[in-house]
N, C-alpha and C. Protein backbone atom coordinates (compact mmCIF):
# COMPACT_ATOMS: atom_id res chain seq x y z
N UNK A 1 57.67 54.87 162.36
CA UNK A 1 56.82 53.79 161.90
C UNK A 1 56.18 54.13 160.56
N UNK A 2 55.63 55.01 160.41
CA UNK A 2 55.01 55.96 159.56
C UNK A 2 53.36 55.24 159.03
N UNK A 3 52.59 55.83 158.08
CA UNK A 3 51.45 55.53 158.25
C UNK A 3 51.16 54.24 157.35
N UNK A 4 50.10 53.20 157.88
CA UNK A 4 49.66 52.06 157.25
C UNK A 4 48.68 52.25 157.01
N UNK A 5 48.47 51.78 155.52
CA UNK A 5 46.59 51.92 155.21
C UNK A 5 46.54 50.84 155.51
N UNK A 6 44.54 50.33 155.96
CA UNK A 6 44.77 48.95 156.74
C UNK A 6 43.56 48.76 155.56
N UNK A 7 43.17 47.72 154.93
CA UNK A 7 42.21 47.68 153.79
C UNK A 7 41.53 46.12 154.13
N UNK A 8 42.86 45.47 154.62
CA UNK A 8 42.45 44.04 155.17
C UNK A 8 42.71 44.13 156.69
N UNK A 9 42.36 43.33 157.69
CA UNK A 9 42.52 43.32 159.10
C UNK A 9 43.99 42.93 159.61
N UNK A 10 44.10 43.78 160.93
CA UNK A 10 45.28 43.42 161.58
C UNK A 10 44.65 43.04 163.02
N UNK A 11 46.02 42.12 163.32
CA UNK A 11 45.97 42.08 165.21
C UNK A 11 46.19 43.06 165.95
N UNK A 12 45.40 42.90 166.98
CA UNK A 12 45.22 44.25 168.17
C UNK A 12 46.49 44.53 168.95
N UNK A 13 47.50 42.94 168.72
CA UNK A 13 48.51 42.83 169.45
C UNK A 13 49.72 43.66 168.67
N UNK A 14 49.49 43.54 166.87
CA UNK A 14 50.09 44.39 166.03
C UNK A 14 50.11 46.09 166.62
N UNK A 15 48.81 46.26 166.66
CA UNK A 15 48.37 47.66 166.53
C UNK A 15 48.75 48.31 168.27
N UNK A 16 48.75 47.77 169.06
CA UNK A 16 49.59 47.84 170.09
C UNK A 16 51.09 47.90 170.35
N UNK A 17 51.63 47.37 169.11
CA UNK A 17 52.91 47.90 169.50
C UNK A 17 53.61 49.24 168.34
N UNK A 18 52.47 49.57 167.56
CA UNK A 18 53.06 50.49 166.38
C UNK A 18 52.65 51.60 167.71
N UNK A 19 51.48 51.34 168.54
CA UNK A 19 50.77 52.72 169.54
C UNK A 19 52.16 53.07 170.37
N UNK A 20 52.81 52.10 171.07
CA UNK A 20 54.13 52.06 171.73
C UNK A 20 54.93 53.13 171.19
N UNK A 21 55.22 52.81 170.14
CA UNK A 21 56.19 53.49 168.48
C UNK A 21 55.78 54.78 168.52
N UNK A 22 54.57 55.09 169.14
CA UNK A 22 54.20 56.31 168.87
C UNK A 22 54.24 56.91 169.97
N UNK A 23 52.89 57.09 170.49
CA UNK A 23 52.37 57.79 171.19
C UNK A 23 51.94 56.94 172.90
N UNK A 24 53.01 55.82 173.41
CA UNK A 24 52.79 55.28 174.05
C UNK A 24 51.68 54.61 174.00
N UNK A 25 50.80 54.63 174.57
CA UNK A 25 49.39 54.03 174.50
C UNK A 25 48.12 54.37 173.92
N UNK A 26 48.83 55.30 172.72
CA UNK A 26 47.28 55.41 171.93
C UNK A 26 48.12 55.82 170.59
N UNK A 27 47.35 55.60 169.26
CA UNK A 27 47.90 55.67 167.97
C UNK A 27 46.36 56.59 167.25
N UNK A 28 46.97 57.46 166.49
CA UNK A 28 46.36 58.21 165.85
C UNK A 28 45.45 57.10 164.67
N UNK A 29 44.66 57.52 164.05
CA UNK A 29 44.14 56.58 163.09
C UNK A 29 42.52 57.84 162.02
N UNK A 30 42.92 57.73 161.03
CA UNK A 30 41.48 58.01 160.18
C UNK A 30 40.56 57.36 159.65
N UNK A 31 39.77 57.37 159.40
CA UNK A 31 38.32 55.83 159.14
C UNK A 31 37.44 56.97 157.84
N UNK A 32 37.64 56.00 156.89
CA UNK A 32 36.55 56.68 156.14
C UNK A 32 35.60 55.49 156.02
N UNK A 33 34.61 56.05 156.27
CA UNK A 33 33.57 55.19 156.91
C UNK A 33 32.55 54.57 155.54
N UNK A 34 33.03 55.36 154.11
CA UNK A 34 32.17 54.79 153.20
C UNK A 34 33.12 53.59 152.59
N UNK A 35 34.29 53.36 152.20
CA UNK A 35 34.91 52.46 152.29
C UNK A 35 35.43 51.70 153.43
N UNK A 36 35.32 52.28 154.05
CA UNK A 36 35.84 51.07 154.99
C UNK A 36 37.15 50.82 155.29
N UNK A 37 38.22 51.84 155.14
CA UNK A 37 39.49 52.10 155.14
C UNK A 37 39.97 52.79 156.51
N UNK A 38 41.12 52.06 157.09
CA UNK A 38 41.63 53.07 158.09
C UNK A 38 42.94 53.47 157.54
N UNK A 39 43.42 54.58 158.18
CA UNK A 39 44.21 54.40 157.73
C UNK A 39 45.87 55.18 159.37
N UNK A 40 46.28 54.06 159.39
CA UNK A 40 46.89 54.75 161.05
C UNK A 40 48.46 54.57 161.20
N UNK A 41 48.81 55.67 162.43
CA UNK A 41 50.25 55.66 162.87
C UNK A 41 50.75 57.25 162.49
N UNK A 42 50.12 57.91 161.97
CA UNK A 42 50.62 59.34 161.89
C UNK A 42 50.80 60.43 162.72
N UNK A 43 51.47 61.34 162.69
CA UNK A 43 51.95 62.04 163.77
C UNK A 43 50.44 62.88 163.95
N UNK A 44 49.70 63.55 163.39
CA UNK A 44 48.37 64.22 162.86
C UNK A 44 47.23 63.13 162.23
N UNK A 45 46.58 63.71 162.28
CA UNK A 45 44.99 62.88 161.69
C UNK A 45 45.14 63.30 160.41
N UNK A 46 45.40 64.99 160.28
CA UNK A 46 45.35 65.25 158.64
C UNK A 46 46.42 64.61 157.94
N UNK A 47 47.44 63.60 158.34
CA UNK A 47 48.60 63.04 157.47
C UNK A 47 47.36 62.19 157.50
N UNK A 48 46.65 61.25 157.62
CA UNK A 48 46.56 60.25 157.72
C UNK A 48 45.32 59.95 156.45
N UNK A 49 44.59 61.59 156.87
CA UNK A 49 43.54 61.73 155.88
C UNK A 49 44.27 61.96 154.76
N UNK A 50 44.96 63.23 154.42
CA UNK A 50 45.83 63.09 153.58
C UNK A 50 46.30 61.52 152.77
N UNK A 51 46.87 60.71 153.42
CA UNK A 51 46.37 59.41 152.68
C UNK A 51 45.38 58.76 152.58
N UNK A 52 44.89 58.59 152.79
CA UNK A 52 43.11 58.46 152.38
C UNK A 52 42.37 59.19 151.31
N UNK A 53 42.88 59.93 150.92
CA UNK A 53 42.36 60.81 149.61
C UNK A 53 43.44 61.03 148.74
N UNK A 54 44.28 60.62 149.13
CA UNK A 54 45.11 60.16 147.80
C UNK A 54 44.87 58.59 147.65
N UNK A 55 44.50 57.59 148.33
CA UNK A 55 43.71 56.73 147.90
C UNK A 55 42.92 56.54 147.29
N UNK A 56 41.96 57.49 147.17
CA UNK A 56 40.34 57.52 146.54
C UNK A 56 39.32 58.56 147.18
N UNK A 57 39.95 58.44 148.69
CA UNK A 57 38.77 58.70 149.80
C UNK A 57 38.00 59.89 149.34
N UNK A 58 36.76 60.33 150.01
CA UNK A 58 36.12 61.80 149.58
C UNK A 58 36.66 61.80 151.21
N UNK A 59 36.79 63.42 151.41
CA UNK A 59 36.96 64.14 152.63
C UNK A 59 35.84 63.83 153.57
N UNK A 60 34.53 64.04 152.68
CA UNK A 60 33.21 64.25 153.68
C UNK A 60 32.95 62.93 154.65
N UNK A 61 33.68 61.44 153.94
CA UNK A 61 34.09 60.46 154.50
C UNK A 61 34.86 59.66 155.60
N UNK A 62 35.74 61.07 155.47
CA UNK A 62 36.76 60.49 156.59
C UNK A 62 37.15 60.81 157.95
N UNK A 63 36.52 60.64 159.28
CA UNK A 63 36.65 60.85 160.39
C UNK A 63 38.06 60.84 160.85
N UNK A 64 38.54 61.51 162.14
CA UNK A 64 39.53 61.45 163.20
C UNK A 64 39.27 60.51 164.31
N UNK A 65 40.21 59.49 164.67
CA UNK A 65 40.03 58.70 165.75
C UNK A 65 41.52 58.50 166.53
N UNK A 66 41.25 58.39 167.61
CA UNK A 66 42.55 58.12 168.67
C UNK A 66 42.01 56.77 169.11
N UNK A 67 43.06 55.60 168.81
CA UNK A 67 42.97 54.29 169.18
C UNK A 67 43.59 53.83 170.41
N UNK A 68 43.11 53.67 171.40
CA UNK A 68 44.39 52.77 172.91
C UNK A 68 43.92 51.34 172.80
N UNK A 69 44.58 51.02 171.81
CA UNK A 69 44.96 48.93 171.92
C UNK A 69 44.57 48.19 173.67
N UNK A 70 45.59 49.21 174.79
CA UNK A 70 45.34 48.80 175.77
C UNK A 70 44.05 48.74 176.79
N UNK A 71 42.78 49.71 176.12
CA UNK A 71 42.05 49.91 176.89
C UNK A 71 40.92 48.65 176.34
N UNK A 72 40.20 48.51 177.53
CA UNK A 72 38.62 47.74 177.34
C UNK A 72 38.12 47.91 175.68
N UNK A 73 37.95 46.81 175.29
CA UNK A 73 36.99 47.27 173.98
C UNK A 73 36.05 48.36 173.59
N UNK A 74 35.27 48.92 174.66
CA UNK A 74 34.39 49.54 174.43
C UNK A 74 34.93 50.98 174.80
N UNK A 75 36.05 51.00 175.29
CA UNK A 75 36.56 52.55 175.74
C UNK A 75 37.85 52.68 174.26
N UNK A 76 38.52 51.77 173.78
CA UNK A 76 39.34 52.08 172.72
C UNK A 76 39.07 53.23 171.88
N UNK A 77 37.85 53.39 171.50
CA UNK A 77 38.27 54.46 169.97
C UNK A 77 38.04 55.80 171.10
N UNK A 78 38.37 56.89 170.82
CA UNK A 78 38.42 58.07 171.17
C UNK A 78 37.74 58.98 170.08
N UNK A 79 36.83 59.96 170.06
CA UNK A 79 36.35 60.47 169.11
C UNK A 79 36.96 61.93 168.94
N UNK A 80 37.82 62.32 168.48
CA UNK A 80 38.74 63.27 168.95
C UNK A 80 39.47 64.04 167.98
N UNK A 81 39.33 65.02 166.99
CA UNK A 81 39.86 65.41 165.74
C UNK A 81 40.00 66.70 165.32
N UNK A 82 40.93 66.96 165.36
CA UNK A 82 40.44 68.58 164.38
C UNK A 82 40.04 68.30 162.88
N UNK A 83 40.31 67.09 162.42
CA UNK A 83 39.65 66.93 161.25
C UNK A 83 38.50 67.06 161.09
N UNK A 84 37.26 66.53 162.15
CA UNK A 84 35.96 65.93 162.74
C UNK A 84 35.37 67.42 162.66
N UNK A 85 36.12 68.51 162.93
CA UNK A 85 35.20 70.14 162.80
C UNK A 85 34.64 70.20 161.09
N UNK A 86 33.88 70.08 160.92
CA UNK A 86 33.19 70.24 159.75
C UNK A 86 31.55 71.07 159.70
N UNK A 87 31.58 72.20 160.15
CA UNK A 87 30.03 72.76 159.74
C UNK A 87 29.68 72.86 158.92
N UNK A 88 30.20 72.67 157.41
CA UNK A 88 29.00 72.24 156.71
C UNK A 88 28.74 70.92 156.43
N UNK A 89 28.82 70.03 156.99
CA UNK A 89 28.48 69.11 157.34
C UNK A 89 27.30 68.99 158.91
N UNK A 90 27.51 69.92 159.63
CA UNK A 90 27.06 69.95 160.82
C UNK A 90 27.71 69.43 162.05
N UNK A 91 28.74 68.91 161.73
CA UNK A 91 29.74 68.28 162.93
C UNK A 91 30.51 69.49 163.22
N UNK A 92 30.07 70.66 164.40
CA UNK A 92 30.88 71.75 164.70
C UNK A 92 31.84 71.31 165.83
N UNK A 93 32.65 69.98 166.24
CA UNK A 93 33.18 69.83 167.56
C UNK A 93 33.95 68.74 166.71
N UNK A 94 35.08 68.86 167.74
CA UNK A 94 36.35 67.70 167.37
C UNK A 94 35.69 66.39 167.57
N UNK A 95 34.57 65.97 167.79
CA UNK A 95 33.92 64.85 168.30
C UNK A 95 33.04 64.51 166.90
N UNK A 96 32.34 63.60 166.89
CA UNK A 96 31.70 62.88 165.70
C UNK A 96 30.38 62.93 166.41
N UNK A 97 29.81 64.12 165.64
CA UNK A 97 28.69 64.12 166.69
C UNK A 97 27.13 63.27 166.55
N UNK A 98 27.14 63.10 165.15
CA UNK A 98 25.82 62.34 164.76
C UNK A 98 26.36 60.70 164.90
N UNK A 99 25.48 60.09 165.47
CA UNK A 99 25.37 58.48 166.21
C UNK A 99 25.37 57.51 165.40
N UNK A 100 25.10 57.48 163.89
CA UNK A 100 25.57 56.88 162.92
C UNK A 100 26.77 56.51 162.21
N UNK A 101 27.08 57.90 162.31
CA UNK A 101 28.68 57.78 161.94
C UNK A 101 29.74 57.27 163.15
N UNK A 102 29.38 57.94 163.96
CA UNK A 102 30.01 57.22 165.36
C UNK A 102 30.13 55.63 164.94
N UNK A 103 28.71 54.87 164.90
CA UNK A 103 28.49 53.21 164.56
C UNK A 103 29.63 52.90 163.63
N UNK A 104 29.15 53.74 162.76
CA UNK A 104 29.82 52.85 161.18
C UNK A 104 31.93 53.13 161.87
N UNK A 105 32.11 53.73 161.73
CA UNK A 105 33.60 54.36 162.27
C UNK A 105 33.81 53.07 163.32
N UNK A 106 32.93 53.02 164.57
CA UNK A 106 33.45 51.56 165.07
C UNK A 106 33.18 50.01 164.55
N UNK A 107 32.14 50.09 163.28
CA UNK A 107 32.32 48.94 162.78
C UNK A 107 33.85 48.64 162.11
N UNK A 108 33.85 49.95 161.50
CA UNK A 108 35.09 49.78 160.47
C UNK A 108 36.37 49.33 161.38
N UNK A 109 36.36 50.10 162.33
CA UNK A 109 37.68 49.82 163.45
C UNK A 109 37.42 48.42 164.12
N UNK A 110 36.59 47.87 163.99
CA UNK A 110 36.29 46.30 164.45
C UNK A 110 36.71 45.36 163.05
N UNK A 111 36.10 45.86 162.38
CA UNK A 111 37.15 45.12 161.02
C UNK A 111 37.92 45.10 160.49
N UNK A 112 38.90 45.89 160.55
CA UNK A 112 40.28 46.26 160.51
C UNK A 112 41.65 45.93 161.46
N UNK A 113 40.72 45.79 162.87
CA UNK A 113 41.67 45.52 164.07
C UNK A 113 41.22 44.33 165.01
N UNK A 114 41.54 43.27 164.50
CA UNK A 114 41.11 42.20 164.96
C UNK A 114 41.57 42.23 166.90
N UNK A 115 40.71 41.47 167.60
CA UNK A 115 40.53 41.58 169.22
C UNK A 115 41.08 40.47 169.53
């Protein structure tokens, strides 16, 4: 399939079948949360960031997320990354640990992936 930057919104019904393509029921995806960019379908998070900063992105910007199309709205994003380890930043865990960024990361994935 290989990776799509998403800059304008897609259907959930789209993004459900690239997850198929992949990884059965969940698709890798990166969110840089100051633009507002995802960018998904890569075998790794770091391909994905990797495009995202050859876009523009800054690193300190761009989170790891695991997407399942099929699950409940509120269980979809997965917070889950080896990208997401960042101590100097203070995020020491594959998880997104400060509650802001968490927000903004699911706004962005709400505007990008239409329901």
């Amino acid at each position: 399939m290989g990776i799509r930057l998403l800059k304008n919104s897609v259907d959930l019904i789209e993004v459900a079948s690239w997850a198929k393509d992949e990884f059965g029921d969940m698709i890798k995806a990166a969110v840089d949360v100051e633009r507002g960019v995802l960018a998904i379908g890569g075998g790794l998070h770091s391909d994905e960031e990797a495009m995202l900063l050859e876009d523009g992105s800054r690193q300190e910007h761009v989170w790891g997320i695991n997407f399942y199309p099929e699950k409940a709205a509120e269980e979809r994003v997965e917070f889950d990354s080896m990208i997401n380890v960042r101590p100097a930043q203070g995020n020491r865990s594959r998880g997104v640990e400060k509650p802001e960024i968490r927000a903004r990361i699911l706004q962005v994935v709400r505007e990008r992936i239409r329901s």
